[in-house]
Protein backbone atom coordinates (compact mmCIF):
# COMPACT_ATOMS: atom_id res chain seq x y z
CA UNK A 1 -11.86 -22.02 2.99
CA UNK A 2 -8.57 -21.04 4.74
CA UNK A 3 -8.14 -18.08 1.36
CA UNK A 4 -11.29 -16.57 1.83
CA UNK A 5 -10.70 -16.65 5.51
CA UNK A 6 -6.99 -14.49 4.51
CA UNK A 7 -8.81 -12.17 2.54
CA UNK A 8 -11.82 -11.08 4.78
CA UNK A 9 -9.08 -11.03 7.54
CA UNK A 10 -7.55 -8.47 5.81
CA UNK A 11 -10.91 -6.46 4.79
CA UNK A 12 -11.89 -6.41 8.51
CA UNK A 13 -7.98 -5.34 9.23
CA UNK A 14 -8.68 -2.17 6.80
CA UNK A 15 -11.51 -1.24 8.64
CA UNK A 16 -10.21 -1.55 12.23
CA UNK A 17 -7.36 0.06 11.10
CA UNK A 18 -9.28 3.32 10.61
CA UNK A 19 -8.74 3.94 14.22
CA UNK A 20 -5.49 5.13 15.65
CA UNK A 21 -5.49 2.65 18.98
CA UNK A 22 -6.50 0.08 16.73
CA UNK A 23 -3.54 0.72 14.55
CA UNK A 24 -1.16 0.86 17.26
CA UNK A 25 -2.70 -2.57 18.27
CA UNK A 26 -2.26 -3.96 14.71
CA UNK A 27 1.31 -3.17 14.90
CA UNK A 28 2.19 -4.32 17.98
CA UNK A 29 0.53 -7.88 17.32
CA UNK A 30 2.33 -8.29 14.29
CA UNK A 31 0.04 -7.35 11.56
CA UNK A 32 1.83 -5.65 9.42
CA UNK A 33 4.41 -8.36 8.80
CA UNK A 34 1.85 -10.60 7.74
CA UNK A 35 -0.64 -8.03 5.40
CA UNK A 36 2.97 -7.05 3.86
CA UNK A 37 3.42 -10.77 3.04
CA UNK A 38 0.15 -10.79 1.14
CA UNK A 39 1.38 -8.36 -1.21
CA UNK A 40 3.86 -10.79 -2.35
CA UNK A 41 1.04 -13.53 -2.85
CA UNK A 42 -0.28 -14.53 -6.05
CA UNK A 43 -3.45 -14.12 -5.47
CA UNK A 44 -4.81 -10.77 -6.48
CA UNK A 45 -7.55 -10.80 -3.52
CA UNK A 46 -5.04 -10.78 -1.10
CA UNK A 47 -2.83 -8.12 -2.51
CA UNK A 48 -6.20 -5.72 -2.60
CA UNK A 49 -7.39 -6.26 0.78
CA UNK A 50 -3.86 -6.08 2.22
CA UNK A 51 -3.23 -3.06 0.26
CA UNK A 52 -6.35 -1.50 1.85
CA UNK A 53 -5.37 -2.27 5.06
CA UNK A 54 -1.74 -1.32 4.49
CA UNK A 55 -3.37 2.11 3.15
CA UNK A 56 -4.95 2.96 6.61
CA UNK A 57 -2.01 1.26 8.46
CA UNK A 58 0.33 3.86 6.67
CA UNK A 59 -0.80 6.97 8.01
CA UNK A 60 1.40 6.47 11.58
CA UNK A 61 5.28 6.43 11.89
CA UNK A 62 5.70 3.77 13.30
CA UNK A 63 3.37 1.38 10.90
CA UNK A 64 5.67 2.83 8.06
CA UNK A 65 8.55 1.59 9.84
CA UNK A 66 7.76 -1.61 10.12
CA UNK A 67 5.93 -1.66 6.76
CA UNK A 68 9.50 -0.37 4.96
CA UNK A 69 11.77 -2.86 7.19
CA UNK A 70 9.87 -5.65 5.72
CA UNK A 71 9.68 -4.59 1.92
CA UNK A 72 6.46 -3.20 1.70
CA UNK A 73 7.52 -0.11 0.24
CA UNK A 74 9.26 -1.99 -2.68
CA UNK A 75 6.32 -4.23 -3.07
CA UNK A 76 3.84 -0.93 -3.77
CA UNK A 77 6.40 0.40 -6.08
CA UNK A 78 6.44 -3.16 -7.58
CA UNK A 79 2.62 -3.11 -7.79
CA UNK A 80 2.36 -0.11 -10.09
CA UNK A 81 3.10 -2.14 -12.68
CA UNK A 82 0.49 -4.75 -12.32
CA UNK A 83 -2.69 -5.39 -14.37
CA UNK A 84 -4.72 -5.05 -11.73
CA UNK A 85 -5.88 -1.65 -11.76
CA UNK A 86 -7.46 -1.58 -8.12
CA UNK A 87 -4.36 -2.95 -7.03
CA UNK A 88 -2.15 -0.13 -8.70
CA UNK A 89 -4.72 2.86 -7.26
CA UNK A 90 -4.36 0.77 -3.86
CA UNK A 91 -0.70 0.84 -4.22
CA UNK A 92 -0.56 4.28 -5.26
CA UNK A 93 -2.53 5.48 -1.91
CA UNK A 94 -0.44 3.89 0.04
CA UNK A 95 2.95 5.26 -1.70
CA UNK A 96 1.47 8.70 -1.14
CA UNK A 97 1.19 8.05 2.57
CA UNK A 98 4.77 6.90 2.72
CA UNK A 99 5.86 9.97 0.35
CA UNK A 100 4.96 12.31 3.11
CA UNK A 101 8.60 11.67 4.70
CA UNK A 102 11.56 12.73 3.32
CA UNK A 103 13.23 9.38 3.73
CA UNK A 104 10.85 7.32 1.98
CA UNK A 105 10.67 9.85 -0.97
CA UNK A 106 14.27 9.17 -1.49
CA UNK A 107 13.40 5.66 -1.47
CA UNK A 108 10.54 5.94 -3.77
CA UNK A 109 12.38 7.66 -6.06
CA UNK A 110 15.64 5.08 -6.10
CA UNK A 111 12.93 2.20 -6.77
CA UNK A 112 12.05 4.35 -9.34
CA UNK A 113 8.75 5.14 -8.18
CA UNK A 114 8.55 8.31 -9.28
CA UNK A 115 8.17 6.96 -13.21
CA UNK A 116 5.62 5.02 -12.81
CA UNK A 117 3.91 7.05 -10.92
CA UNK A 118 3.87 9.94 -13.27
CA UNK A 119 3.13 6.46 -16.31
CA UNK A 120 0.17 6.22 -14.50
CA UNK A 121 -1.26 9.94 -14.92
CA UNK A 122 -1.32 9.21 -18.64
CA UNK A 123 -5.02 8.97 -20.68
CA UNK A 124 -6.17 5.24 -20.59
CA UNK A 125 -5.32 5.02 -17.00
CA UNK A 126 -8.81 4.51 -14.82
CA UNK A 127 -9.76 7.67 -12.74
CA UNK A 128 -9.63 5.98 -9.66
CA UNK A 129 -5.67 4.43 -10.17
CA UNK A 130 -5.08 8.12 -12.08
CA UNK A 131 -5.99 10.32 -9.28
CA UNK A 132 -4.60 8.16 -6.32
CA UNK A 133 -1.18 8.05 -8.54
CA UNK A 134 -1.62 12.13 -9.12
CA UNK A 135 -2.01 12.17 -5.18
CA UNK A 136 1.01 10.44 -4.58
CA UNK A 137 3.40 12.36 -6.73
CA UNK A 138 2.02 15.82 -5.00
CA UNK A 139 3.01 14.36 -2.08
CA UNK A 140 6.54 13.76 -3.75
């Protein structure tokens, strides 16, 4: 059905989105708004494959832009704290992206990113969310 449909659209956006012109056309036809949406949805599918997308998305200026203006960067901070342990590691990725600029790390830090990232590095935490989280806070 029309979820399923969300989801793979999403997956497929990751992949494209390896791929700088492909990027650039992401942006410009509006995909960000929407993948940054489906970190606010409910349903944990979405949030991964959005995150993955958002991930790749992430690397350029301008995708971080339009990523922040719409809340994404308080959604990944949000997302640290969720169950969801792909989700976090997905989260933390793309917070280390976004930690590259000095403007975001302020913001990190005021949404008090920097915690839970550091929570995160603790024993008990999966390798996967644990090294993405360690990545992030080098880049802090």
């Amino acid at each position: 059905g029309p979820e399923k449909t969300k989801e793979r659209a999403a997956n497929c956006i990751e992949n494209l989105s390896l791929d700088r012109e492909n990027r650039e056309n992401i942006r410009i036809l509006g995909g960000t708004l929407h993948l940054v949406r489906m970190l606010f949805s409910d349903k944990d599918e979405w949030i991964r494959a959005a995150a993955g997308a958002i991930k790749n998305l992430s690397v350029d200026e301008e995708s971080k832009v339009d990523i922040d203006k719409q809340e994404g960067v308080r959604a990944l901070v949000d997302l640290l704290k969720h169950t969801d342990m792909v989700i976090v590691g997905k989260s933390a990725e793309c917070l280390g992206n976004f930690a590259n600029e000095p403007a975001y790390r302020t913001k990190i830090r005021d949404l008090d990113g920097v915690s839970r990232l550091l929570g995160l590095l603790e024993a008990g935490t999966p390798d996967e969310a644990r090294l993405a989280s360690a990545g992030a806070v080098l880049n802090l």
